[in-house]
C-alpha atoms as a PDB file:
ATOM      1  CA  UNK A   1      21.260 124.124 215.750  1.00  0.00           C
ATOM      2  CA  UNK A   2      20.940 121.807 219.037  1.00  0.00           C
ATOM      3  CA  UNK A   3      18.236 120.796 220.417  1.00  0.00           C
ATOM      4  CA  UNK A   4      17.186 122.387 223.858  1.00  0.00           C
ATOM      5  CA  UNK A   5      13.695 121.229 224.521  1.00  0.00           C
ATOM      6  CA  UNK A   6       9.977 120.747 223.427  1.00  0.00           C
ATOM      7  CA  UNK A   7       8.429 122.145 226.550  1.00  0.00           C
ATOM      8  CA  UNK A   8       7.299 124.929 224.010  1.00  0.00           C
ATOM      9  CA  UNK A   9       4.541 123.167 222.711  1.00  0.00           C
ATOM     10  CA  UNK A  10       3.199 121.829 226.170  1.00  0.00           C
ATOM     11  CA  UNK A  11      -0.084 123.401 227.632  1.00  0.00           C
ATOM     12  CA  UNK A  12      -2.846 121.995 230.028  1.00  0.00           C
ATOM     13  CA  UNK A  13      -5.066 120.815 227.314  1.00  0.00           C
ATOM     14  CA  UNK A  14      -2.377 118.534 225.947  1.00  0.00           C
ATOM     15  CA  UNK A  15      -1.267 117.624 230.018  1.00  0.00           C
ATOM     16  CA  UNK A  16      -4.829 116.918 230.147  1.00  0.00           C
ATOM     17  CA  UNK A  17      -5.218 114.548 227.031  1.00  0.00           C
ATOM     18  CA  UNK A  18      -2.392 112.409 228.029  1.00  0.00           C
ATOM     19  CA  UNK A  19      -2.913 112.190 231.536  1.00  0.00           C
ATOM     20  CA  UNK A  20      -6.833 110.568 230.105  1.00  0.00           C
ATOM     21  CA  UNK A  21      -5.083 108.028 227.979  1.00  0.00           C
ATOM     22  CA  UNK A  22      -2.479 106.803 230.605  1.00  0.00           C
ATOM     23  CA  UNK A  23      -3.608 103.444 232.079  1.00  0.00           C
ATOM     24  CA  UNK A  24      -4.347 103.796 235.760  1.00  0.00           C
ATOM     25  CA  UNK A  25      -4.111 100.643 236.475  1.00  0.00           C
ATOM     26  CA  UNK A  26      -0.587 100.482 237.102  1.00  0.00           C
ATOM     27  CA  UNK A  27       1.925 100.469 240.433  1.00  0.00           C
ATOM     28  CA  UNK A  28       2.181 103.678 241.876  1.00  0.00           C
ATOM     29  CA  UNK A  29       5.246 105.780 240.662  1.00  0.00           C
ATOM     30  CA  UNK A  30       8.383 106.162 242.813  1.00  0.00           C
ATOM     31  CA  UNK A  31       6.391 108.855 244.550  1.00  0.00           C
ATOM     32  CA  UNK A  32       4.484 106.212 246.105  1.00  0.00           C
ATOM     33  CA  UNK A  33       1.312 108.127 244.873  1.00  0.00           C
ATOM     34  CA  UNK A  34      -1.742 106.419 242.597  1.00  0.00           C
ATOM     35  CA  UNK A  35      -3.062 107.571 239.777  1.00  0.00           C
ATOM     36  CA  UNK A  36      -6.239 108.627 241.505  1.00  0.00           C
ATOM     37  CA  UNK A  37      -4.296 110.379 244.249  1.00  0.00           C
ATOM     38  CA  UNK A  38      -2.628 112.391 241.551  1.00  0.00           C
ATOM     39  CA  UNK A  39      -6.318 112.782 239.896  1.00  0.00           C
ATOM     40  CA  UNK A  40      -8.318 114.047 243.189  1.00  0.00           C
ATOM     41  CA  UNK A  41      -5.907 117.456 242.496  1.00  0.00           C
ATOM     42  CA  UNK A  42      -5.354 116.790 239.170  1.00  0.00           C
ATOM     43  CA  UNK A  43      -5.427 120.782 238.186  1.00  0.00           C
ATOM     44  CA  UNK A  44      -2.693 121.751 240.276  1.00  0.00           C
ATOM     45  CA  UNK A  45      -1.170 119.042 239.703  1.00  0.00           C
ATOM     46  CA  UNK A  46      -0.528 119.467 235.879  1.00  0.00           C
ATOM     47  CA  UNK A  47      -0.108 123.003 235.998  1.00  0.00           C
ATOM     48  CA  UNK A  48       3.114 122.716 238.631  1.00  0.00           C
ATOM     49  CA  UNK A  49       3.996 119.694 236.035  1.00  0.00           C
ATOM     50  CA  UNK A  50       3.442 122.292 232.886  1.00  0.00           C
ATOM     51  CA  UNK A  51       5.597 125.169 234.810  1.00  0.00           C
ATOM     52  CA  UNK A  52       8.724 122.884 236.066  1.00  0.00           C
ATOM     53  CA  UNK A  53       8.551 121.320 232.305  1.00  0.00           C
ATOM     54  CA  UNK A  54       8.426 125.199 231.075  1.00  0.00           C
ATOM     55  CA  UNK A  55      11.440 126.257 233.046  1.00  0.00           C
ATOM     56  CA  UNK A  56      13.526 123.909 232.262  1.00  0.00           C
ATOM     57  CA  UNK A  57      13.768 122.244 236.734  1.00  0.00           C
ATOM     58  CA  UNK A  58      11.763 119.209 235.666  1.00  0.00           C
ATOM     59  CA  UNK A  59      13.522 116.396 235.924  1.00  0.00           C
ATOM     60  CA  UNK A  60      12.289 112.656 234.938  1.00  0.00           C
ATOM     61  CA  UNK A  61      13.546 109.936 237.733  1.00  0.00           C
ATOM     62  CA  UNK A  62      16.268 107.632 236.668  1.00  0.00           C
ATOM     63  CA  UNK A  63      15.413 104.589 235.186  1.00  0.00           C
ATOM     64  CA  UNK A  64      17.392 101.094 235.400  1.00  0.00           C
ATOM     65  CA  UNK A  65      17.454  98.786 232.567  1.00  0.00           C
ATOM     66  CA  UNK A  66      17.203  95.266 233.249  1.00  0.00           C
ATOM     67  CA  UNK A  67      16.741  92.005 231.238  1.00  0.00           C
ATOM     68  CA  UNK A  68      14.088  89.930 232.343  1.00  0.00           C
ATOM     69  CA  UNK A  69      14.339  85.723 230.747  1.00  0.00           C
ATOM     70  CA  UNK A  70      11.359  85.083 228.583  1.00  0.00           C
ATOM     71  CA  UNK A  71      11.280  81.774 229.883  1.00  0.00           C
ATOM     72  CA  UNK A  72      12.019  80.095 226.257  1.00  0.00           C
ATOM     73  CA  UNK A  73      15.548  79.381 225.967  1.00  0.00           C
ATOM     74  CA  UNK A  74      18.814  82.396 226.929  1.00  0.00           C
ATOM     75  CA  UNK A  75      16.046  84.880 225.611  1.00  0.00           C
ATOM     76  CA  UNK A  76      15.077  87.942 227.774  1.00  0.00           C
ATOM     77  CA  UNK A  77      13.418  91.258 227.517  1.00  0.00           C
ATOM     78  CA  UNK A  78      14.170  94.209 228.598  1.00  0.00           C
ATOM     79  CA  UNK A  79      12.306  96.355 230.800  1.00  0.00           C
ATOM     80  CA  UNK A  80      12.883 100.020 232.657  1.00  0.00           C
ATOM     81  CA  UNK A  81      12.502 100.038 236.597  1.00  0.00           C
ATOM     82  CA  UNK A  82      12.285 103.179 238.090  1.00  0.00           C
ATOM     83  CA  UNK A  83      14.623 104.076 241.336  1.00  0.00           C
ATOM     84  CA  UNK A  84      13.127 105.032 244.293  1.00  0.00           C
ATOM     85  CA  UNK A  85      14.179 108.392 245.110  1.00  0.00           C
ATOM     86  CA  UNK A  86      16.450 108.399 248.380  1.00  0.00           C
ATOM     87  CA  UNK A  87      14.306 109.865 251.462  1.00  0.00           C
ATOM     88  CA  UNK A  88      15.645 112.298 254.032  1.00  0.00           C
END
């Protein structure tokens, strides 16, 4: 058996419980949108996230790894920057 997806067991309340843990602190995404942007339509905006994730057209932006030096020796760490998607 291969494995296809696990949109199956998504639904708003579960959109709606990670979207209240997930800092919103951070840099905006490579939408260029805040987290309290996304939260002033934060209904709509789940349930178009929920349906895209349901039908299979939602797609996560690419992410580049890079190593970052720790600052202690050749060590570094890696980290995950997110490309900008190209604008038309």
């Amino acid at each position: 058996m291969a494995f296809t997806s696990l949109a199956y067991h998504l639904d708003l309340e579960w959109l709606h419980e990670a979207h209240r843990r997930t800092r919103k602190d951070g840099a905006v995404g490579v939408d260029e949108q805040t987290a309290e942007q996304y939260g002033e339509n934060l209904e709509q905006n789940l349930q178009s996230l929920l349906e895209r994730a349901k039908a299979g057209s939602y797609r996560a932006s690419p992410v580049r790894r890079a190593h970052l030096a720790k600052g202690t020796g050749g060590e570094t760490r890696p980290i995950g920057i997110l490309r900008a998607p190209v604008k038309k």
